[in-house]
PDB file of N, CA and C in Angstrom:
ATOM      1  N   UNK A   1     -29.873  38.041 -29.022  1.00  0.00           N
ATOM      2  CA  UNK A   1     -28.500  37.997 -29.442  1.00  0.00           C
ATOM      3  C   UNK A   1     -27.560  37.925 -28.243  1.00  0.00           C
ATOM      4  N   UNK A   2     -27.788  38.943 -27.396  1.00  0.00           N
ATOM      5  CA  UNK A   2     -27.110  38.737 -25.735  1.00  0.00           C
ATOM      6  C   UNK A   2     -27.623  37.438 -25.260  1.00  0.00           C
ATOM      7  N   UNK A   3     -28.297  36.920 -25.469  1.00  0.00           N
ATOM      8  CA  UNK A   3     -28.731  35.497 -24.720  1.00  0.00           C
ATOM      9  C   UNK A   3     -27.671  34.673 -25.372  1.00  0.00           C
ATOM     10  N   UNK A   4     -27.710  34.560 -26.542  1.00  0.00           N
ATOM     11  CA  UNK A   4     -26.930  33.388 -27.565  1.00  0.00           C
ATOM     12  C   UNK A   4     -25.364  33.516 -27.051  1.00  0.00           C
ATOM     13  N   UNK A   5     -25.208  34.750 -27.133  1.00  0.00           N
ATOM     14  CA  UNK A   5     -23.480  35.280 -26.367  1.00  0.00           C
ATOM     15  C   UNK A   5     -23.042  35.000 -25.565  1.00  0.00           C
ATOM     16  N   UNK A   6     -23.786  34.703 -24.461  1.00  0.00           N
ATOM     17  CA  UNK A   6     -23.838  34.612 -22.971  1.00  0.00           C
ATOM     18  C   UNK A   6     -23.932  32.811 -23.063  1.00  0.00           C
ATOM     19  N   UNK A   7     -24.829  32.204 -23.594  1.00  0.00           N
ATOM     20  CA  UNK A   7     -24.561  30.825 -23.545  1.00  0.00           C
ATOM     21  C   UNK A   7     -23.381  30.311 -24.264  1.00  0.00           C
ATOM     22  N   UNK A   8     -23.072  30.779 -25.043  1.00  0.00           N
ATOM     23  CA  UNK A   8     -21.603  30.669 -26.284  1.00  0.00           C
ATOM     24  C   UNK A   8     -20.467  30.511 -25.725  1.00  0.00           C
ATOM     25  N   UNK A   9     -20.666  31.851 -24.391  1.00  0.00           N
ATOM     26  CA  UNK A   9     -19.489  31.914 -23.286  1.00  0.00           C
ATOM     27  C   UNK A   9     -19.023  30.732 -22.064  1.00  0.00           C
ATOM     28  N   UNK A  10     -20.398  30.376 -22.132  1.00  0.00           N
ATOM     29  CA  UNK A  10     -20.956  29.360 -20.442  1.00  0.00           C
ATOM     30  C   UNK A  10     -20.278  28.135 -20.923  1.00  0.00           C
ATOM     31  N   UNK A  11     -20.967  27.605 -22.200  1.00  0.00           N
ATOM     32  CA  UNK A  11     -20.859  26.465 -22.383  1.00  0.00           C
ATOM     33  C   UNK A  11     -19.940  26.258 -23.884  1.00  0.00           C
ATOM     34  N   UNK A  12     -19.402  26.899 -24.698  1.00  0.00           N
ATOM     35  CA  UNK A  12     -18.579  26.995 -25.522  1.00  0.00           C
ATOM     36  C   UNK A  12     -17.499  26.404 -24.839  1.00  0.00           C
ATOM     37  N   UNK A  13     -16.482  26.231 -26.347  1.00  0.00           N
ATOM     38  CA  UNK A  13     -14.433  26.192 -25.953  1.00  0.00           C
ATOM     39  C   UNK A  13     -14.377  26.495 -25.106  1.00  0.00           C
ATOM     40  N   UNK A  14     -14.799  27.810 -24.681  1.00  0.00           N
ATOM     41  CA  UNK A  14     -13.628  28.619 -23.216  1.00  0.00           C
ATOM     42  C   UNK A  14     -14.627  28.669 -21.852  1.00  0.00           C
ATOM     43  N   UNK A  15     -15.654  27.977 -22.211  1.00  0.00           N
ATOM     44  CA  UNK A  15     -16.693  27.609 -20.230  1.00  0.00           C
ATOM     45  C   UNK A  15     -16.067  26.577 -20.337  1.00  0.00           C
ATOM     46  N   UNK A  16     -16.567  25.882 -19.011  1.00  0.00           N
ATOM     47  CA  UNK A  16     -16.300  24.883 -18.171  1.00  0.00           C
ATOM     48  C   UNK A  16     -17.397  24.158 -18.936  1.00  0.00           C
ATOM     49  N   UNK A  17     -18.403  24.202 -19.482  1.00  0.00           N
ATOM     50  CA  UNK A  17     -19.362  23.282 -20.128  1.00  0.00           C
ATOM     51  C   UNK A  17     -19.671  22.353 -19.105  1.00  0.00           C
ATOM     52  N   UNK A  18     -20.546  21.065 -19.202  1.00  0.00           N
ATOM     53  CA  UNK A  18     -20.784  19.977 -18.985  1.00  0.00           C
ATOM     54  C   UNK A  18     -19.838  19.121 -18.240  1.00  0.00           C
ATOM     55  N   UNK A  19     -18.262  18.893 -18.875  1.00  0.00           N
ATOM     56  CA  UNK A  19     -17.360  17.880 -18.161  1.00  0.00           C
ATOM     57  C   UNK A  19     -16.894  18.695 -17.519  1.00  0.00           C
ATOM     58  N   UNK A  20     -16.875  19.734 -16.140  1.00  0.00           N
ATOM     59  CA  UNK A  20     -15.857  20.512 -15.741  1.00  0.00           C
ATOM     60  C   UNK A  20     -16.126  19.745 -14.127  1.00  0.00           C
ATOM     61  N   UNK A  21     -16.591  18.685 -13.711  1.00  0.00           N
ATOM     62  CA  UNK A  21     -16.171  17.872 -12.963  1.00  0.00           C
ATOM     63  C   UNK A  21     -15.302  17.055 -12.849  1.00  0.00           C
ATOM     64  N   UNK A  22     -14.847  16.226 -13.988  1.00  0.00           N
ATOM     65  CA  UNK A  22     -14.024  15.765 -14.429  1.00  0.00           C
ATOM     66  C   UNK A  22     -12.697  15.758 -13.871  1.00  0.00           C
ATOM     67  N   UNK A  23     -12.098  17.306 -14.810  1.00  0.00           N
ATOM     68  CA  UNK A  23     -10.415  17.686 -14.011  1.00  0.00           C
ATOM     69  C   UNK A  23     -10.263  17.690 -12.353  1.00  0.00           C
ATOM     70  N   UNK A  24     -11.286  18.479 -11.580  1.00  0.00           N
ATOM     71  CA  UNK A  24     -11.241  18.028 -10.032  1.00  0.00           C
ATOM     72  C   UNK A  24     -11.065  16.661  -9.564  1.00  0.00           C
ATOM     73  N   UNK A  25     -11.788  15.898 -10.366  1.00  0.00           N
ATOM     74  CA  UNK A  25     -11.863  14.314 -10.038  1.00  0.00           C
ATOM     75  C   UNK A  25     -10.474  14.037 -10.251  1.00  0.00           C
ATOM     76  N   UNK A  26      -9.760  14.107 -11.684  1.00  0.00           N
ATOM     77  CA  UNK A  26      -8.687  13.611 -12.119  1.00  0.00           C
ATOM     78  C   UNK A  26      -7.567  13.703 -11.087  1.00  0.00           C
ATOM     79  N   UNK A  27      -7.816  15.518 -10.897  1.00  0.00           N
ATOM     80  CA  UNK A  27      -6.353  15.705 -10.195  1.00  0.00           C
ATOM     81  C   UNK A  27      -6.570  14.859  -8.582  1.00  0.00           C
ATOM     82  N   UNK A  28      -7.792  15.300  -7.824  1.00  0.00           N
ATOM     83  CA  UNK A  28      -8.212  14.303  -6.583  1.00  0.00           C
ATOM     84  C   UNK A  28      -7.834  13.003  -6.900  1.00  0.00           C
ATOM     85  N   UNK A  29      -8.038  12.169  -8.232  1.00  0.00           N
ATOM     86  CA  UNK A  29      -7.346  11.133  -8.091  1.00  0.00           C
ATOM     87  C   UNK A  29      -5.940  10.577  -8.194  1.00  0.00           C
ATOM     88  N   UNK A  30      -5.195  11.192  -8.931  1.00  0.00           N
ATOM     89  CA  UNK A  30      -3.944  11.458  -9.309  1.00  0.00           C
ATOM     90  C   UNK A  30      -3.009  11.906  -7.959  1.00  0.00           C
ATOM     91  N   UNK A  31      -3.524  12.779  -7.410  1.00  0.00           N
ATOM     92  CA  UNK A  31      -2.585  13.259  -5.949  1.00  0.00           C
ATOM     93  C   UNK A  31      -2.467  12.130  -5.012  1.00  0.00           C
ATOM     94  N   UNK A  32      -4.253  11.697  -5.267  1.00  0.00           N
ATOM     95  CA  UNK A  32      -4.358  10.226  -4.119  1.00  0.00           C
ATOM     96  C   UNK A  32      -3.856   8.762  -4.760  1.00  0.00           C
ATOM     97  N   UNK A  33      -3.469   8.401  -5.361  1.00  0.00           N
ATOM     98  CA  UNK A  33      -2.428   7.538  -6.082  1.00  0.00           C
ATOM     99  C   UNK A  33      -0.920   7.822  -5.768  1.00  0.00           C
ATOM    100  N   UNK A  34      -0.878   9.275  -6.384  1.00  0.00           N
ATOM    101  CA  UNK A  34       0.410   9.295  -5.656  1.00  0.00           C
ATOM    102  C   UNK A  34       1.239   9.605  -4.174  1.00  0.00           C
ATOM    103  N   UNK A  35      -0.196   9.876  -3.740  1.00  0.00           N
ATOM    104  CA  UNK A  35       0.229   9.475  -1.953  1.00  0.00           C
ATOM    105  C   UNK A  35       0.019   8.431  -1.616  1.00  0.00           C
ATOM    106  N   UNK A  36      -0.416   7.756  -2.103  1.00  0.00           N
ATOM    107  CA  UNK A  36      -0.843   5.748  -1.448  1.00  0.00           C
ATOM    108  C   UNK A  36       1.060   5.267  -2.174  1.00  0.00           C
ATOM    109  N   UNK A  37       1.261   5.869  -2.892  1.00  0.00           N
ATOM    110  CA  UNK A  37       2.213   5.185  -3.825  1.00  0.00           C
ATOM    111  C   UNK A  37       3.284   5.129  -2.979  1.00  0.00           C
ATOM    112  N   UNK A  38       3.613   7.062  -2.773  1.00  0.00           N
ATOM    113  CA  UNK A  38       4.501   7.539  -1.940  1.00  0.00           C
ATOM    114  C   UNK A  38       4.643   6.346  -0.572  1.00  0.00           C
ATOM    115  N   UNK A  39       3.327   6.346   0.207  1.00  0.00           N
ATOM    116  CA  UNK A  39       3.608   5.730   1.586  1.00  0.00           C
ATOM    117  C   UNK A  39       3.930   4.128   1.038  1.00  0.00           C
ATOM    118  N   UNK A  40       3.290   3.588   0.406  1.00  0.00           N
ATOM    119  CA  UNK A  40       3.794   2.149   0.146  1.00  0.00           C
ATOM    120  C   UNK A  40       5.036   2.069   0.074  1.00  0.00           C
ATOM    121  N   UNK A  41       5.472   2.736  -0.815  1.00  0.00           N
ATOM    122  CA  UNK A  41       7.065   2.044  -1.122  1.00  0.00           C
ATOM    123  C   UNK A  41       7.902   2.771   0.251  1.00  0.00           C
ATOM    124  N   UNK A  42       7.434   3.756   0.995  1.00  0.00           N
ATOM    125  CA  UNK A  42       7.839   4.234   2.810  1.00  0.00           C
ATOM    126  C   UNK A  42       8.235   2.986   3.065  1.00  0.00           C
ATOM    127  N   UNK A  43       6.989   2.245   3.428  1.00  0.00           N
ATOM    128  CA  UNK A  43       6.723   1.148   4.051  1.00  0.00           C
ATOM    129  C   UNK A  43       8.089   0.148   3.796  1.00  0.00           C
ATOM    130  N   UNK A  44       7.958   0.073   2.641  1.00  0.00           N
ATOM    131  CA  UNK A  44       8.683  -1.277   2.224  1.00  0.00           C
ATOM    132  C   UNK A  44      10.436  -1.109   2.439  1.00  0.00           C
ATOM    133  N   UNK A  45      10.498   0.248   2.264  1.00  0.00           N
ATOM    134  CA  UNK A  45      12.063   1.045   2.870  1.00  0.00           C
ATOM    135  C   UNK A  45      12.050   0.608   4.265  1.00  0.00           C
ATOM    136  N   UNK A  46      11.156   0.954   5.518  1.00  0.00           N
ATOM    137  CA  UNK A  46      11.208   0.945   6.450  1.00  0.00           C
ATOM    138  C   UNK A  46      11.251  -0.974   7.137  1.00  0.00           C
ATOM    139  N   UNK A  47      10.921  -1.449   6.011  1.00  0.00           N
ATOM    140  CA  UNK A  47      11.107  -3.351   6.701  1.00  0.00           C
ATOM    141  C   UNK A  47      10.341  -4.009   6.919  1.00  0.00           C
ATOM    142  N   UNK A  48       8.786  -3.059   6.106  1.00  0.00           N
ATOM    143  CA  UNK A  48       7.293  -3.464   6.590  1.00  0.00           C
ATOM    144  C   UNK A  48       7.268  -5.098   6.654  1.00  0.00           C
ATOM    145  N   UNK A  49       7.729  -5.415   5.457  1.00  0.00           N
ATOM    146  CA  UNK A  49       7.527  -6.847   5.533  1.00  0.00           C
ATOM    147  C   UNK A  49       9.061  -7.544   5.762  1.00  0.00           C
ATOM    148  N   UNK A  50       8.926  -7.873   7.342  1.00  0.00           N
ATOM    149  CA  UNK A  50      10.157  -8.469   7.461  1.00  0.00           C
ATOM    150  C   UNK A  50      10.367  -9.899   7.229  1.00  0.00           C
ATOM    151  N   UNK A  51      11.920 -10.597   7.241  1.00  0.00           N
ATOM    152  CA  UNK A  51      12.281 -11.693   6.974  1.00  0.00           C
ATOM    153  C   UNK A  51      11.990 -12.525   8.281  1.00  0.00           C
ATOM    154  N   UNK A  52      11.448 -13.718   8.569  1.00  0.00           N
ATOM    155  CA  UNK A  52      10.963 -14.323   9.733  1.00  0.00           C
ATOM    156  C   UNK A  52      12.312 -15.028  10.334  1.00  0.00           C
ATOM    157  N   UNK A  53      12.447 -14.746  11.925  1.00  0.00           N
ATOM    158  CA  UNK A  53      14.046 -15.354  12.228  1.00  0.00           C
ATOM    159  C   UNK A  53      13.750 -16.553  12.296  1.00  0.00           C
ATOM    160  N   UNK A  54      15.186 -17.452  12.576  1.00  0.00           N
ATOM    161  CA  UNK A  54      15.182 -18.587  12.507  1.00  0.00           C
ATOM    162  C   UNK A  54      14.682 -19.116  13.843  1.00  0.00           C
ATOM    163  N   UNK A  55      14.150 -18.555  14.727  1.00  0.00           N
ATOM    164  CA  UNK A  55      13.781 -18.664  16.050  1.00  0.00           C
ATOM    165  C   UNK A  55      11.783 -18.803  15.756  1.00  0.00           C
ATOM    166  N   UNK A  56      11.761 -18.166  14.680  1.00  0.00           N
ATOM    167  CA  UNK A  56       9.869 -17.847  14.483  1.00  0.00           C
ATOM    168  C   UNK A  56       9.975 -19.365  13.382  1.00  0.00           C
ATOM    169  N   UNK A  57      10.484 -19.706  12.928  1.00  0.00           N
ATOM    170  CA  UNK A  57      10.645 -20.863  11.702  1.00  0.00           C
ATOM    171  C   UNK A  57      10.352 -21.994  12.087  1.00  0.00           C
ATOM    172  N   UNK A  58      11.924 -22.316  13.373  1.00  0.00           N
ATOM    173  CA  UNK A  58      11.749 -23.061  13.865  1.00  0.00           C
ATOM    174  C   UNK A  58      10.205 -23.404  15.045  1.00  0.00           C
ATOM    175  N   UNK A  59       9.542 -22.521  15.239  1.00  0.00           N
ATOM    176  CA  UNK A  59       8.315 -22.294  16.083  1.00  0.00           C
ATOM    177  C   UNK A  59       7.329 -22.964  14.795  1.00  0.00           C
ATOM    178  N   UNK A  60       7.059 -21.997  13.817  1.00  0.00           N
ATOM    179  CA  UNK A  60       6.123 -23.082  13.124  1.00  0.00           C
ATOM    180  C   UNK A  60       6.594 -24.564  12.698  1.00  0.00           C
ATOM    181  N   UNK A  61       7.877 -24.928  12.481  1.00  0.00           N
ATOM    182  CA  UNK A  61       7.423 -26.470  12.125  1.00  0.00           C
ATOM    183  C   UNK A  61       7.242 -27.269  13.159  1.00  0.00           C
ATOM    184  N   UNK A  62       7.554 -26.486  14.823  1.00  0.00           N
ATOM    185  CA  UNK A  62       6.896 -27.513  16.069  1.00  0.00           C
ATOM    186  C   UNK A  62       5.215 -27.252  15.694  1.00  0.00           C
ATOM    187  N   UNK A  63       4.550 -26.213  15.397  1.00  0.00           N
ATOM    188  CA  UNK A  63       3.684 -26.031  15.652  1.00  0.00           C
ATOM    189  C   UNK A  63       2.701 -26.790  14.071  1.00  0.00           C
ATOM    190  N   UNK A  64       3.599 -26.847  13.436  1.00  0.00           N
ATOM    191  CA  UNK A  64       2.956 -27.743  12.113  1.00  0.00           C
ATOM    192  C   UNK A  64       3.025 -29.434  12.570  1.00  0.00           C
ATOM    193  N   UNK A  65       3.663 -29.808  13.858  1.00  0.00           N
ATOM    194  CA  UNK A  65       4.277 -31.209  13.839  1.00  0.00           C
ATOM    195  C   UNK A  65       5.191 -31.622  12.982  1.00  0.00           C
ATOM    196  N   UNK A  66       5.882 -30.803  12.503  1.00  0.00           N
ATOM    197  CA  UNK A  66       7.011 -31.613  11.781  1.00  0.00           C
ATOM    198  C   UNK A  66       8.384 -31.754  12.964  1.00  0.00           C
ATOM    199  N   UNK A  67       8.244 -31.779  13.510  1.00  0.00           N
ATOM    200  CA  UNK A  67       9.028 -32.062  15.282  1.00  0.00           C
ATOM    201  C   UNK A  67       8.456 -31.763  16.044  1.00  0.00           C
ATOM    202  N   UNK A  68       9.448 -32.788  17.121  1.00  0.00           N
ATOM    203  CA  UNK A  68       8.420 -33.627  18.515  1.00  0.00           C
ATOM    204  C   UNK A  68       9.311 -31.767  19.271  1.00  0.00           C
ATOM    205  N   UNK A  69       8.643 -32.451  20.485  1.00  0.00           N
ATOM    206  CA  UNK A  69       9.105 -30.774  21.690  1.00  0.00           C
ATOM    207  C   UNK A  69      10.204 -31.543  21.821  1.00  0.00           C
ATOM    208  N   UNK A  70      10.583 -32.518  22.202  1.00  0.00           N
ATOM    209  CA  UNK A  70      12.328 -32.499  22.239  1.00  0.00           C
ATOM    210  C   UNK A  70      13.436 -31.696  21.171  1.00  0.00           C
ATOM    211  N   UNK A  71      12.883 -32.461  20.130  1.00  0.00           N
ATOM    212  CA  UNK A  71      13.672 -31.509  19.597  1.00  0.00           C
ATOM    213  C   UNK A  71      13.802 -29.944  18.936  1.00  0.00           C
ATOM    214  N   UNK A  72      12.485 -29.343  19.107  1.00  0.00           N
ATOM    215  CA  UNK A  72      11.981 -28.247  19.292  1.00  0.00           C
ATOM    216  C   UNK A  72      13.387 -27.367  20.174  1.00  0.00           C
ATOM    217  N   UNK A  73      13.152 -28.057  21.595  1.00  0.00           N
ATOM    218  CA  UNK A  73      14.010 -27.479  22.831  1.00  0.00           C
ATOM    219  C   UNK A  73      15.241 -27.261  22.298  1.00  0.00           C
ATOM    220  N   UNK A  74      15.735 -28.541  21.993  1.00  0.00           N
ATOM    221  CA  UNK A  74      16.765 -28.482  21.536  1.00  0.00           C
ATOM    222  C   UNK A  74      17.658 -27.613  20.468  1.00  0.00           C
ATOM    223  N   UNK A  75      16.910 -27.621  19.865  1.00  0.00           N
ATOM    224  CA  UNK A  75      16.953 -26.663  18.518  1.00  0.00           C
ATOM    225  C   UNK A  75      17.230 -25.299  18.973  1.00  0.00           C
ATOM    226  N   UNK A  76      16.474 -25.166  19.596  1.00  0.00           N
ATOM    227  CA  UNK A  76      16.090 -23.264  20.403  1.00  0.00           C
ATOM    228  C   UNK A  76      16.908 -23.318  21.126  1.00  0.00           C
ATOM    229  N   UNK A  77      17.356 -24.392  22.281  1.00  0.00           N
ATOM    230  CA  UNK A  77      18.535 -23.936  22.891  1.00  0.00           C
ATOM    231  C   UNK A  77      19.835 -23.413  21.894  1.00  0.00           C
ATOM    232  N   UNK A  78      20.000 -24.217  20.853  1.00  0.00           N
ATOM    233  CA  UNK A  78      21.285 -24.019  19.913  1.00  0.00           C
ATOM    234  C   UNK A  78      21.189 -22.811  19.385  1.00  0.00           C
ATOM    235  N   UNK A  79      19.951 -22.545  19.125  1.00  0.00           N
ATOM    236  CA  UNK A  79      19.204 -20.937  18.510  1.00  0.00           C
ATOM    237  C   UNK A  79      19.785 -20.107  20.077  1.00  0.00           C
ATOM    238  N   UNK A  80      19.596 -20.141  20.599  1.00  0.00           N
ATOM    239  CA  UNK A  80      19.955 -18.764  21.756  1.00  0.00           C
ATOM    240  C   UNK A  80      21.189 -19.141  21.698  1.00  0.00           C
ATOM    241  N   UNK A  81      21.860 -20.270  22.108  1.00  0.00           N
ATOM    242  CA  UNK A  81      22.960 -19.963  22.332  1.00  0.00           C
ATOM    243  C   UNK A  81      24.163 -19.227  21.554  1.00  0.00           C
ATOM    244  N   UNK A  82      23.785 -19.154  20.262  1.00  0.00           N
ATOM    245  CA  UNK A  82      24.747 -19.106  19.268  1.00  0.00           C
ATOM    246  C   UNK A  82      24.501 -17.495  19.136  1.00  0.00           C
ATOM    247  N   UNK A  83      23.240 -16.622  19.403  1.00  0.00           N
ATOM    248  CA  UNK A  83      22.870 -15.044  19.389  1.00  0.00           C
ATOM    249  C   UNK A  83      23.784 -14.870  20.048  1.00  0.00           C
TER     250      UNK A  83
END
């Protein structure tokens, strides 16, 4: 009868039973979601992904060939001068 009581207790409603890995997992995952979450949107406050200047723009379409280095130079000179 003490045996039956004692398991009733362990693994009944009020033990931890079988799934009591579970809630550790949940909340471990839940905290770590919301710290990846937290720092992402940090990131994106802080300028992570910035807008490319017109100085890096003009660099890839020399570097795509869509203009010769003359006018590359040219271009970039008008680009500094005008900063």
């Amino acid at each position: 009868m003490m045996t039956m009581a004692a398991h009733a207790m362990a693994n009944g409603p009020w033990g931890p039973g079988h799934w009591w890995p579970i809630f550790p997992i949940f909340w471990l995952l839940f905290w770590g979601v919301l710290i990846f979450a937290l720092f992402r949107s940090r990131r994106r406050w802080e300028g992570w992904h910035r807008q490319p200047s017109p100085q890096d723009l003009l660099s890839e379409r020399y570097a795509r060939g869509e203009i010769s280095e003359q006018e590359y130079r040219e271009r970039l000179a008008v680009l500094k001068s005008t900063v």
